[in-house]
PDB file of N, CA and C in Angstrom:
ATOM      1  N   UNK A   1       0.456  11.653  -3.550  1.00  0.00           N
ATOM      2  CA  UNK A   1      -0.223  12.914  -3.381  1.00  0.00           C
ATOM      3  C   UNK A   1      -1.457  12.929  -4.279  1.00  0.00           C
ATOM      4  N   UNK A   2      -2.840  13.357  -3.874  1.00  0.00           N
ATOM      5  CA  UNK A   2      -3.974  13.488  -4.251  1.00  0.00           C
ATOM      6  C   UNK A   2      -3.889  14.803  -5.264  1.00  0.00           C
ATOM      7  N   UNK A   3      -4.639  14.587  -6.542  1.00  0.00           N
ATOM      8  CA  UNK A   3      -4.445  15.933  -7.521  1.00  0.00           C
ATOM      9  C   UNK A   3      -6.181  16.178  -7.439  1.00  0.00           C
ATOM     10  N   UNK A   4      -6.082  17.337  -8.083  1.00  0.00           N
ATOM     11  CA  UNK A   4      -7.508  17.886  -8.650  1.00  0.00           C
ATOM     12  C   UNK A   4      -8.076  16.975  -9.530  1.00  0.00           C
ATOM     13  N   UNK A   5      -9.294  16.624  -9.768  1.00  0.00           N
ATOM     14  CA  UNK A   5     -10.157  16.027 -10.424  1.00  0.00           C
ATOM     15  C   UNK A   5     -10.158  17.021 -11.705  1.00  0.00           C
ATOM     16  N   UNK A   6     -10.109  16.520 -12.887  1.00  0.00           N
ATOM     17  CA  UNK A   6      -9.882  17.165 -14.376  1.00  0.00           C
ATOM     18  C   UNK A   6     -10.897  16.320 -14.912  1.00  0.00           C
ATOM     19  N   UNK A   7     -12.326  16.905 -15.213  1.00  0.00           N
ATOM     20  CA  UNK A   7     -13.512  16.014 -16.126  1.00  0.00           C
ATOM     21  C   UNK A   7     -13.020  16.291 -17.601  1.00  0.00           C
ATOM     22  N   UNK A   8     -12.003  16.409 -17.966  1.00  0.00           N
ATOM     23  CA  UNK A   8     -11.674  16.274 -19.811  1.00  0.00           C
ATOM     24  C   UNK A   8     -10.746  15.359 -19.423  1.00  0.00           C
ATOM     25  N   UNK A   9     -10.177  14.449 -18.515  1.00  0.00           N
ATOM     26  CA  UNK A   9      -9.053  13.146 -18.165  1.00  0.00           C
ATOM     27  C   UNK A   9     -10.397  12.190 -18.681  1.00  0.00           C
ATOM     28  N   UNK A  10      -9.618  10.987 -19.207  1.00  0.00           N
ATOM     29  CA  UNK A  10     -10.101   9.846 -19.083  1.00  0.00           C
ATOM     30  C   UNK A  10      -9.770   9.347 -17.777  1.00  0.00           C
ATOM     31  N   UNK A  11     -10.468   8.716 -16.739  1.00  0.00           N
ATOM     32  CA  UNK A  11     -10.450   8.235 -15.543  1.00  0.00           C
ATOM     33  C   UNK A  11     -10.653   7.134 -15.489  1.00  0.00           C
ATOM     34  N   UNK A  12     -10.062   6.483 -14.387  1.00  0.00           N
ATOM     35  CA  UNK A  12      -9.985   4.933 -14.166  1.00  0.00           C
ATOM     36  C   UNK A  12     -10.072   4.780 -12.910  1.00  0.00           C
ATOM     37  N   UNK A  13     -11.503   3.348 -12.516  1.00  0.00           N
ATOM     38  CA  UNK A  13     -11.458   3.221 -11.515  1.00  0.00           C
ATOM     39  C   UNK A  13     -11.085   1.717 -11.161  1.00  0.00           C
ATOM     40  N   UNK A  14      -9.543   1.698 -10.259  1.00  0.00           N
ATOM     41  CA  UNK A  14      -9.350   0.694  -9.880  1.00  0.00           C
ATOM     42  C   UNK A  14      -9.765  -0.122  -8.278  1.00  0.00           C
ATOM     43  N   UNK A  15     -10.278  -1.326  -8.484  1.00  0.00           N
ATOM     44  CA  UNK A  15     -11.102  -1.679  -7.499  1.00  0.00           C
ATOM     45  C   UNK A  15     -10.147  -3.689  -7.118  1.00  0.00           C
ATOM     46  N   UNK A  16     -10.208  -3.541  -5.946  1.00  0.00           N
ATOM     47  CA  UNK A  16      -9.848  -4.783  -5.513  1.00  0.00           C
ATOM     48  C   UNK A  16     -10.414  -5.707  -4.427  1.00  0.00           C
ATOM     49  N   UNK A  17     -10.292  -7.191  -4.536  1.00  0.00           N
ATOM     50  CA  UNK A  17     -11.282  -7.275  -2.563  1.00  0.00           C
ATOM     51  C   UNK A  17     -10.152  -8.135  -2.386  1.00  0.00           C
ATOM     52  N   UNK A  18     -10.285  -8.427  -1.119  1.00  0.00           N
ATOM     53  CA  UNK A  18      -9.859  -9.607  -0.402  1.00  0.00           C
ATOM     54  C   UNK A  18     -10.962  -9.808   0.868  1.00  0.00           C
ATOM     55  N   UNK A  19     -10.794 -11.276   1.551  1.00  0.00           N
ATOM     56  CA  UNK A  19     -10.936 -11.403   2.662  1.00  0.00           C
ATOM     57  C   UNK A  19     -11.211 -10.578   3.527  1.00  0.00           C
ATOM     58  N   UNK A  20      -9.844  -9.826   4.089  1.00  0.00           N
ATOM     59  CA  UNK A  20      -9.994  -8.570   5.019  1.00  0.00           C
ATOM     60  C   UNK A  20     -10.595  -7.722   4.573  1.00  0.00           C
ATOM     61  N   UNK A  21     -10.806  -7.265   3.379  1.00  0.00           N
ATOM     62  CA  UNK A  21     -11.293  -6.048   3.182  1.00  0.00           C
ATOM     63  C   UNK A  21     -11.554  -5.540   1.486  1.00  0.00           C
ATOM     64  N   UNK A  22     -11.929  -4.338   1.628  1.00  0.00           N
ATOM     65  CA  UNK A  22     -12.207  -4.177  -0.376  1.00  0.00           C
ATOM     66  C   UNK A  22     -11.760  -2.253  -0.462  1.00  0.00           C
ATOM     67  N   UNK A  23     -11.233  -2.082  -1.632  1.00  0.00           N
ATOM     68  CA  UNK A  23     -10.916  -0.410  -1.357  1.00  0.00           C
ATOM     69  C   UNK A  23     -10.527  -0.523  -2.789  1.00  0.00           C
ATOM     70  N   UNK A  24     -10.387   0.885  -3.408  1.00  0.00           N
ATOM     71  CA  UNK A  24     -10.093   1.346  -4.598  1.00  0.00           C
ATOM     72  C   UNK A  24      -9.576   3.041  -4.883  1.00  0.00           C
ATOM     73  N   UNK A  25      -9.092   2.655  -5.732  1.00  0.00           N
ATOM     74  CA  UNK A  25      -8.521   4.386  -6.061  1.00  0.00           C
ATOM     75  C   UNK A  25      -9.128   4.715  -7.804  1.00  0.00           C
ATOM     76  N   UNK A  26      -8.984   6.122  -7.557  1.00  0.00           N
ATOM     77  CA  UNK A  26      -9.996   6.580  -8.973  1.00  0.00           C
ATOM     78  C   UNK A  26      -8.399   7.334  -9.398  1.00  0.00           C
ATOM     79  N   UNK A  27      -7.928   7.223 -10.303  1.00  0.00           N
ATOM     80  CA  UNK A  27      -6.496   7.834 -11.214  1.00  0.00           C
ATOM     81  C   UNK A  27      -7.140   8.211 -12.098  1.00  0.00           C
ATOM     82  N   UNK A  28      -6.142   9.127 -12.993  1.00  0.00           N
ATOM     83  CA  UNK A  28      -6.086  10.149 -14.132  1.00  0.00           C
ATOM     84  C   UNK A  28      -4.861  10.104 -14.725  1.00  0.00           C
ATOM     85  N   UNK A  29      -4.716   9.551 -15.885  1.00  0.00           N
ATOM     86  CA  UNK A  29      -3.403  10.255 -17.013  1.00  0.00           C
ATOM     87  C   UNK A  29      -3.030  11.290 -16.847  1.00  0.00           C
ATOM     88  N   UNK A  30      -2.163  11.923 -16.283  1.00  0.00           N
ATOM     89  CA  UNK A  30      -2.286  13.841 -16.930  1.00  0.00           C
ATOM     90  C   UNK A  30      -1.533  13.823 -17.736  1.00  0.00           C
ATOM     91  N   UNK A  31      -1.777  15.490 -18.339  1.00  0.00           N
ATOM     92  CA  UNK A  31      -0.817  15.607 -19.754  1.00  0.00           C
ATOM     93  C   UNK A  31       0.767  14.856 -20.009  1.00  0.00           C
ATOM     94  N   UNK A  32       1.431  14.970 -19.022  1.00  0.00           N
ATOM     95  CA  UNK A  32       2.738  13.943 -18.945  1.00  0.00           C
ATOM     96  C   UNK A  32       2.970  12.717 -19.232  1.00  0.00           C
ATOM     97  N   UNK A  33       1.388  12.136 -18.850  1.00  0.00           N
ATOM     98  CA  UNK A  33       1.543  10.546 -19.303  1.00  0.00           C
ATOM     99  C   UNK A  33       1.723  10.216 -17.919  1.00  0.00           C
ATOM    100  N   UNK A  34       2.092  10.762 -16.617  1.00  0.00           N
ATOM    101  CA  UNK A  34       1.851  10.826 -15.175  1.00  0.00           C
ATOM    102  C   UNK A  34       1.065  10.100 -14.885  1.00  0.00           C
ATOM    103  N   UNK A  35       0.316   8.711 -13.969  1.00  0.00           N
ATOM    104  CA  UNK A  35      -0.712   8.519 -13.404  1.00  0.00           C
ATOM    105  C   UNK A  35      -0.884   9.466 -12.538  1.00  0.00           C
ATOM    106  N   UNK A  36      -2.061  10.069 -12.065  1.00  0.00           N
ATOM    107  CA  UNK A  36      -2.494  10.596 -10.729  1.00  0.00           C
ATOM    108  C   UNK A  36      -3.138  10.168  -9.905  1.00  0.00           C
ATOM    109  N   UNK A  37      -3.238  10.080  -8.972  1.00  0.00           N
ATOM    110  CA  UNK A  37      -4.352   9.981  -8.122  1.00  0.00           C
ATOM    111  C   UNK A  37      -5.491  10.836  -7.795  1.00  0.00           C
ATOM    112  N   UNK A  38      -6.200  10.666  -7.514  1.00  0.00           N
ATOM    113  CA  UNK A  38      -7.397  11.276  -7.636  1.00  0.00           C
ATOM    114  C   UNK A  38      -7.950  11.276  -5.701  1.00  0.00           C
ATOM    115  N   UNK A  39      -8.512   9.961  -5.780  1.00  0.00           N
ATOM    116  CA  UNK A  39      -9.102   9.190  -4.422  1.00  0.00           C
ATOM    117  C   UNK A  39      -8.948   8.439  -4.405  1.00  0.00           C
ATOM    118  N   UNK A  40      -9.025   7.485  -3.070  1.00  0.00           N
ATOM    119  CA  UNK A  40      -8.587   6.378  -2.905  1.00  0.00           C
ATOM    120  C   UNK A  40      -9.681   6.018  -1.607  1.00  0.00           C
ATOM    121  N   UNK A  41     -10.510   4.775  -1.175  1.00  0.00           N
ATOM    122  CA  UNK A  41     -10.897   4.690   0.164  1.00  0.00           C
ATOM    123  C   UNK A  41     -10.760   2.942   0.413  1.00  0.00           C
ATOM    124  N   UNK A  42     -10.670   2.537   1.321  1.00  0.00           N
ATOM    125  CA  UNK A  42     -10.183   1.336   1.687  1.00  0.00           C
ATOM    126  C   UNK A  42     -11.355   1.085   3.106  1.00  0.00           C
ATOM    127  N   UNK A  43     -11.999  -0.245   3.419  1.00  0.00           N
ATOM    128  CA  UNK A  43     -12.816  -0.518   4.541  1.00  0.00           C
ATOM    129  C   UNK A  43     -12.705  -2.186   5.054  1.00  0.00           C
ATOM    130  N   UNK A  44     -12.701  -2.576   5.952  1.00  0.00           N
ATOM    131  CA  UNK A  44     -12.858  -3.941   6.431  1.00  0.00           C
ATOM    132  C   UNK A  44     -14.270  -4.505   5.846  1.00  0.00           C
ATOM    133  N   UNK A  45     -14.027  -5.910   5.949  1.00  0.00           N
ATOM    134  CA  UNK A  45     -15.341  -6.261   5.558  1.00  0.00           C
ATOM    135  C   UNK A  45     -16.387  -6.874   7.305  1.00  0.00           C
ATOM    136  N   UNK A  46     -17.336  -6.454   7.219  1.00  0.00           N
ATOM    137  CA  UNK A  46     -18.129  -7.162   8.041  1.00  0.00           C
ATOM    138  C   UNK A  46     -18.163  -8.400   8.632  1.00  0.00           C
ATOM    139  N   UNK A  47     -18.619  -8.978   9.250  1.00  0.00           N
ATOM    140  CA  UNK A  47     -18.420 -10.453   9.665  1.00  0.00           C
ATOM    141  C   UNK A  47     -19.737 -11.807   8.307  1.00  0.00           C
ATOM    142  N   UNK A  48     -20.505 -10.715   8.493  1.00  0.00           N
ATOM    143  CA  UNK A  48     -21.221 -11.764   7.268  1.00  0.00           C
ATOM    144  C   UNK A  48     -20.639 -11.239   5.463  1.00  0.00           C
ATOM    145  N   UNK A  49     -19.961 -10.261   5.409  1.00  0.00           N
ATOM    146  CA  UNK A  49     -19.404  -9.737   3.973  1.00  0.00           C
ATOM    147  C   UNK A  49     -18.153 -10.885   3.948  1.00  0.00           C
ATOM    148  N   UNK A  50     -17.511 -10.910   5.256  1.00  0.00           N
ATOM    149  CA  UNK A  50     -15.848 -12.110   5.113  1.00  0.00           C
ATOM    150  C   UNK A  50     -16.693 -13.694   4.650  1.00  0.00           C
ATOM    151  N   UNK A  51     -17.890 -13.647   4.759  1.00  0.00           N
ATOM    152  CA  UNK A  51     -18.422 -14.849   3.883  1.00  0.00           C
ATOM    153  C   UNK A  51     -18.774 -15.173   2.836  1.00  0.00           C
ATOM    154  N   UNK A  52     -18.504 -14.120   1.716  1.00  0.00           N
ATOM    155  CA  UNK A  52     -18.997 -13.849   0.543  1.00  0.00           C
ATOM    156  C   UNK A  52     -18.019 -14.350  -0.255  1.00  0.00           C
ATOM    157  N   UNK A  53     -18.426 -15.127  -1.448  1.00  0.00           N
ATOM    158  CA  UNK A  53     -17.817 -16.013  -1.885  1.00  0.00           C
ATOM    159  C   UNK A  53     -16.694 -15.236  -3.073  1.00  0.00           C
ATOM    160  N   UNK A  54     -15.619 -15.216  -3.613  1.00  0.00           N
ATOM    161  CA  UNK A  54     -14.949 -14.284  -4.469  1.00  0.00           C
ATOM    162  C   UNK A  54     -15.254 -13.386  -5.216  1.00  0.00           C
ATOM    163  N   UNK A  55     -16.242 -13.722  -6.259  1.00  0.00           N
ATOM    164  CA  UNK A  55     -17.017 -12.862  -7.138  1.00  0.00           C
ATOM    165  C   UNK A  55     -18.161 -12.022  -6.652  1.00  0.00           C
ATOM    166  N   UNK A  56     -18.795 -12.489  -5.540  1.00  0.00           N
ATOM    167  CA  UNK A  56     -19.737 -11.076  -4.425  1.00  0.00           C
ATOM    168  C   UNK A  56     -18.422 -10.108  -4.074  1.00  0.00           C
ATOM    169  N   UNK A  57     -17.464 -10.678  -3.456  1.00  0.00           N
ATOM    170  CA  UNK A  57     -16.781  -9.641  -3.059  1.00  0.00           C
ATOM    171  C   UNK A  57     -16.268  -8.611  -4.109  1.00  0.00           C
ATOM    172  N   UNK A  58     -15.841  -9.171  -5.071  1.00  0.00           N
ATOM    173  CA  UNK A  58     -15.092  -8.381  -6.518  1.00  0.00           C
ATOM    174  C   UNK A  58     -16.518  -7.116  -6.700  1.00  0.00           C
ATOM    175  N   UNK A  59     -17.608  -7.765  -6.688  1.00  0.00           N
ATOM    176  CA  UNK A  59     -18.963  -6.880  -7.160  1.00  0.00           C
ATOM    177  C   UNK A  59     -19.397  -6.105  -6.044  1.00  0.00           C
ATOM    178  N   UNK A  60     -19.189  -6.696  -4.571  1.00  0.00           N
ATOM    179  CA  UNK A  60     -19.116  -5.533  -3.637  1.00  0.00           C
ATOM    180  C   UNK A  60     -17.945  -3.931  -3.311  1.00  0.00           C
ATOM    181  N   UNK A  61     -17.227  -4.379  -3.857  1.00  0.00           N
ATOM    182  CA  UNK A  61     -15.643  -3.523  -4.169  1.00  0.00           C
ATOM    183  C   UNK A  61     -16.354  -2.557  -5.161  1.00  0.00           C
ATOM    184  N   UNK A  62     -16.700  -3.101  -6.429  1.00  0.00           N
ATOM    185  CA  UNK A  62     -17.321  -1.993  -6.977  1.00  0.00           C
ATOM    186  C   UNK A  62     -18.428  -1.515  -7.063  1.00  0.00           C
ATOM    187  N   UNK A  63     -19.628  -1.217  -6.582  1.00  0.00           N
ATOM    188  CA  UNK A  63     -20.159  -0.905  -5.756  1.00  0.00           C
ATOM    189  C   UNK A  63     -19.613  -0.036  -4.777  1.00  0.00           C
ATOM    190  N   UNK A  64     -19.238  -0.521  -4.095  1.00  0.00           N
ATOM    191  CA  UNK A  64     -18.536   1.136  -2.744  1.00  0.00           C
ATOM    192  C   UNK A  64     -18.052   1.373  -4.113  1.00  0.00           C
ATOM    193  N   UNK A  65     -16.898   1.341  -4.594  1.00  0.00           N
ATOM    194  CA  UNK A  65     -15.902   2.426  -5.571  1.00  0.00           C
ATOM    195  C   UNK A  65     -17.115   3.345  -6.468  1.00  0.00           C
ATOM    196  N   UNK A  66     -17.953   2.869  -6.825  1.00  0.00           N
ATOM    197  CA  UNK A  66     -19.064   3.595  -7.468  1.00  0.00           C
ATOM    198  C   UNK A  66     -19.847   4.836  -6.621  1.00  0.00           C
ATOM    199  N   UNK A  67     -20.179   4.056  -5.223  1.00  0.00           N
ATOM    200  CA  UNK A  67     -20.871   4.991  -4.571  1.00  0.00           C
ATOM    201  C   UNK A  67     -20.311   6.402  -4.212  1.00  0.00           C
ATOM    202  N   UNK A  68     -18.844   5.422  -3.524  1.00  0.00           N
ATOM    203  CA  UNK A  68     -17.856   6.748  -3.410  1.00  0.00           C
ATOM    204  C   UNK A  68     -17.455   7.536  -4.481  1.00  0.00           C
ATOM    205  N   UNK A  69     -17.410   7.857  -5.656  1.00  0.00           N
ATOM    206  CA  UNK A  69     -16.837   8.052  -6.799  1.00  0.00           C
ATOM    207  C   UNK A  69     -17.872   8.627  -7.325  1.00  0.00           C
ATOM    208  N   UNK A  70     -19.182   8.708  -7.368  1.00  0.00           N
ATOM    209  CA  UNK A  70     -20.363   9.172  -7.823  1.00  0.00           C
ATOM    210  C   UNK A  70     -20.360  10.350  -8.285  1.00  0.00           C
ATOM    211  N   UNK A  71     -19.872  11.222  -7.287  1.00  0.00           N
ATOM    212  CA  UNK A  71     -19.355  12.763  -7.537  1.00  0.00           C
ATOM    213  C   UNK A  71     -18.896  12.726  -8.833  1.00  0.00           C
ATOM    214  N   UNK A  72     -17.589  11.790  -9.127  1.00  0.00           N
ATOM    215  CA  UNK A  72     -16.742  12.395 -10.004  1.00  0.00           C
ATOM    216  C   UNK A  72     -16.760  11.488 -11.372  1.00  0.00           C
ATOM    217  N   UNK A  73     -17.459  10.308 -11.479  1.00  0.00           N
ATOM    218  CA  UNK A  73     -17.711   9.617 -12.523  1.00  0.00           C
ATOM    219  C   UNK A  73     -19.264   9.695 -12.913  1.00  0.00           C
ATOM    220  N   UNK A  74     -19.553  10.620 -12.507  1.00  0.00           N
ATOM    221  CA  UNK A  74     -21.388  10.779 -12.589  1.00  0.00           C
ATOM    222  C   UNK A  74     -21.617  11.977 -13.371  1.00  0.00           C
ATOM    223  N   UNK A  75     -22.132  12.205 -14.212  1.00  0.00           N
ATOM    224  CA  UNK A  75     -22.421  13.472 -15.079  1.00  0.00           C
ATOM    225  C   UNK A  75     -23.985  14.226 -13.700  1.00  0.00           C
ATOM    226  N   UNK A  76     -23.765  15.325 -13.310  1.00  0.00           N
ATOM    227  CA  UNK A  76     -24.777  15.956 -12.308  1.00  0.00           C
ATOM    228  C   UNK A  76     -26.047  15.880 -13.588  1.00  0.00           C
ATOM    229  N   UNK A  77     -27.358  15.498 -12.530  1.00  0.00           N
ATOM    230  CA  UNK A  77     -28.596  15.484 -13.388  1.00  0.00           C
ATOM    231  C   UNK A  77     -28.992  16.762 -13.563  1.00  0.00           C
ATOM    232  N   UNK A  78     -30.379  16.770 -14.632  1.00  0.00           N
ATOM    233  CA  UNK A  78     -30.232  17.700 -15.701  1.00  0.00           C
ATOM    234  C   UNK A  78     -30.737  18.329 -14.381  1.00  0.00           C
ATOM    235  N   UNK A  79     -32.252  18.040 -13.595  1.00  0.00           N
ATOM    236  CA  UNK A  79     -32.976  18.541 -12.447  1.00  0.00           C
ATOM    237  C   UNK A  79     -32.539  19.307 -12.080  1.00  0.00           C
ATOM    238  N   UNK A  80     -31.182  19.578 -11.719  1.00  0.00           N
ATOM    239  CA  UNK A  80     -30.989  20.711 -10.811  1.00  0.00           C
ATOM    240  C   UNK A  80     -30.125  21.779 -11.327  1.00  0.00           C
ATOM    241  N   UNK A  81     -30.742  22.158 -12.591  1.00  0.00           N
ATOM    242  CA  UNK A  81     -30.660  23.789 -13.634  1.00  0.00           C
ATOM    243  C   UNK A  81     -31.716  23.939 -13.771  1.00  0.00           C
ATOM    244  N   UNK A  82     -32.128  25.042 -13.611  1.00  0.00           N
ATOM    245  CA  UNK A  82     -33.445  25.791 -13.567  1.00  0.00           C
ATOM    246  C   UNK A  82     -33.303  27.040 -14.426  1.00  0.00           C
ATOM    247  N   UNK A  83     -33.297  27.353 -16.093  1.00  0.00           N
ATOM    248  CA  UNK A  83     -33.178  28.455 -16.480  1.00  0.00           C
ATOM    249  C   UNK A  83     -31.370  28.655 -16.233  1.00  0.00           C
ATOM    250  N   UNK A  84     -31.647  29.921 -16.174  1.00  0.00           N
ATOM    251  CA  UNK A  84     -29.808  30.404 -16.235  1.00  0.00           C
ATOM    252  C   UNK A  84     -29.303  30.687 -14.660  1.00  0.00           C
ATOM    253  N   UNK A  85     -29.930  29.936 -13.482  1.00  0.00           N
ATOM    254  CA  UNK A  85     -29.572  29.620 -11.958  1.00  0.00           C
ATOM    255  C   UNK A  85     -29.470  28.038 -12.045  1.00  0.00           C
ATOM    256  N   UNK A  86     -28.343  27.659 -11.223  1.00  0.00           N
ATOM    257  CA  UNK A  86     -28.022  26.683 -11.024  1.00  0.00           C
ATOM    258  C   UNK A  86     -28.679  26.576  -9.548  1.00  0.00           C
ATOM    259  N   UNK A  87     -29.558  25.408  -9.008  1.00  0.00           N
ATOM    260  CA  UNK A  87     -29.802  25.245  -7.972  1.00  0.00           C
ATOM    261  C   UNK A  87     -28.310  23.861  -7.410  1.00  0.00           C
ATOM    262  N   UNK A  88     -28.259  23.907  -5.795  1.00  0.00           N
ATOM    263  CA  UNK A  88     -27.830  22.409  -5.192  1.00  0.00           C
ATOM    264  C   UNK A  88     -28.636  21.934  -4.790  1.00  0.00           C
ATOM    265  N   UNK A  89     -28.565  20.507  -5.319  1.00  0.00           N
ATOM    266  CA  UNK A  89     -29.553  19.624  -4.217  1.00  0.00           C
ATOM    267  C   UNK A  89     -28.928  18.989  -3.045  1.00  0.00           C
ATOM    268  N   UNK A  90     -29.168  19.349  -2.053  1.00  0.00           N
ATOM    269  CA  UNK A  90     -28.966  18.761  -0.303  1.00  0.00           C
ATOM    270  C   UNK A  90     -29.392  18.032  -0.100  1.00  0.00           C
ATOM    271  N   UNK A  91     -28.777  16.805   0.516  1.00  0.00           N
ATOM    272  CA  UNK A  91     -30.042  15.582   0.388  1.00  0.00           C
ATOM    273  C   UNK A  91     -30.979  15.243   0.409  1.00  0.00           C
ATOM    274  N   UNK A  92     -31.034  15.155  -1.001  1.00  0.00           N
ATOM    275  CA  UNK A  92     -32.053  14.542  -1.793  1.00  0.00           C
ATOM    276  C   UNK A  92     -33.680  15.732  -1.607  1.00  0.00           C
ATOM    277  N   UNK A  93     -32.926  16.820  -1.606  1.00  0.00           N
ATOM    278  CA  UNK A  93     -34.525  17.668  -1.570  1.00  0.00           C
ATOM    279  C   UNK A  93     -34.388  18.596  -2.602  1.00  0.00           C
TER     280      UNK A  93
END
């Protein structure tokens, strides 16, 4: 079961590849000493990615786990506080 994201957890992102494919999950300690889960996403690899030699793949794994995970291992930039209104940025505008 997927929990709430807690930014005072130390977080961990675990990342793996193989052959078929590369995927990772982002966990959390909670107060219990509990692992949690957080997210998790998993994808096949391409026909020219299944040619990538062990260590591309290990560095392609993280990479997606980063991209996907951005949200929640990314501190939001300063840019988008303006005074005492918080603006969102929508992509990228």
């Amino acid at each position: 079961m997927a929990h709430f994201f807690d930014p005072k957890l130390e977080s961990k992102l675990l990342t793996d590849a193989s052959r078929c494919g590369i995927g990772f999950a982002l966990v959390q300690e909670g107060p219990d000493g509990q692992t949690r889960l957080i997210t998790c996403w998993s994808r096949d690899l391409n026909l020219a990615e299944a040619r990538y030699a062990p260590v591309e793949l290990e560095c392609l794994g993280n990479v997606y786990a980063i991209q996907k995970c951005a949200f929640y291992i990314m501190a939001p930039p300063e840019s988008i506080h303006r005074g005492d209104r918080q603006q969102a940025v929508v992509g990228g505008v």
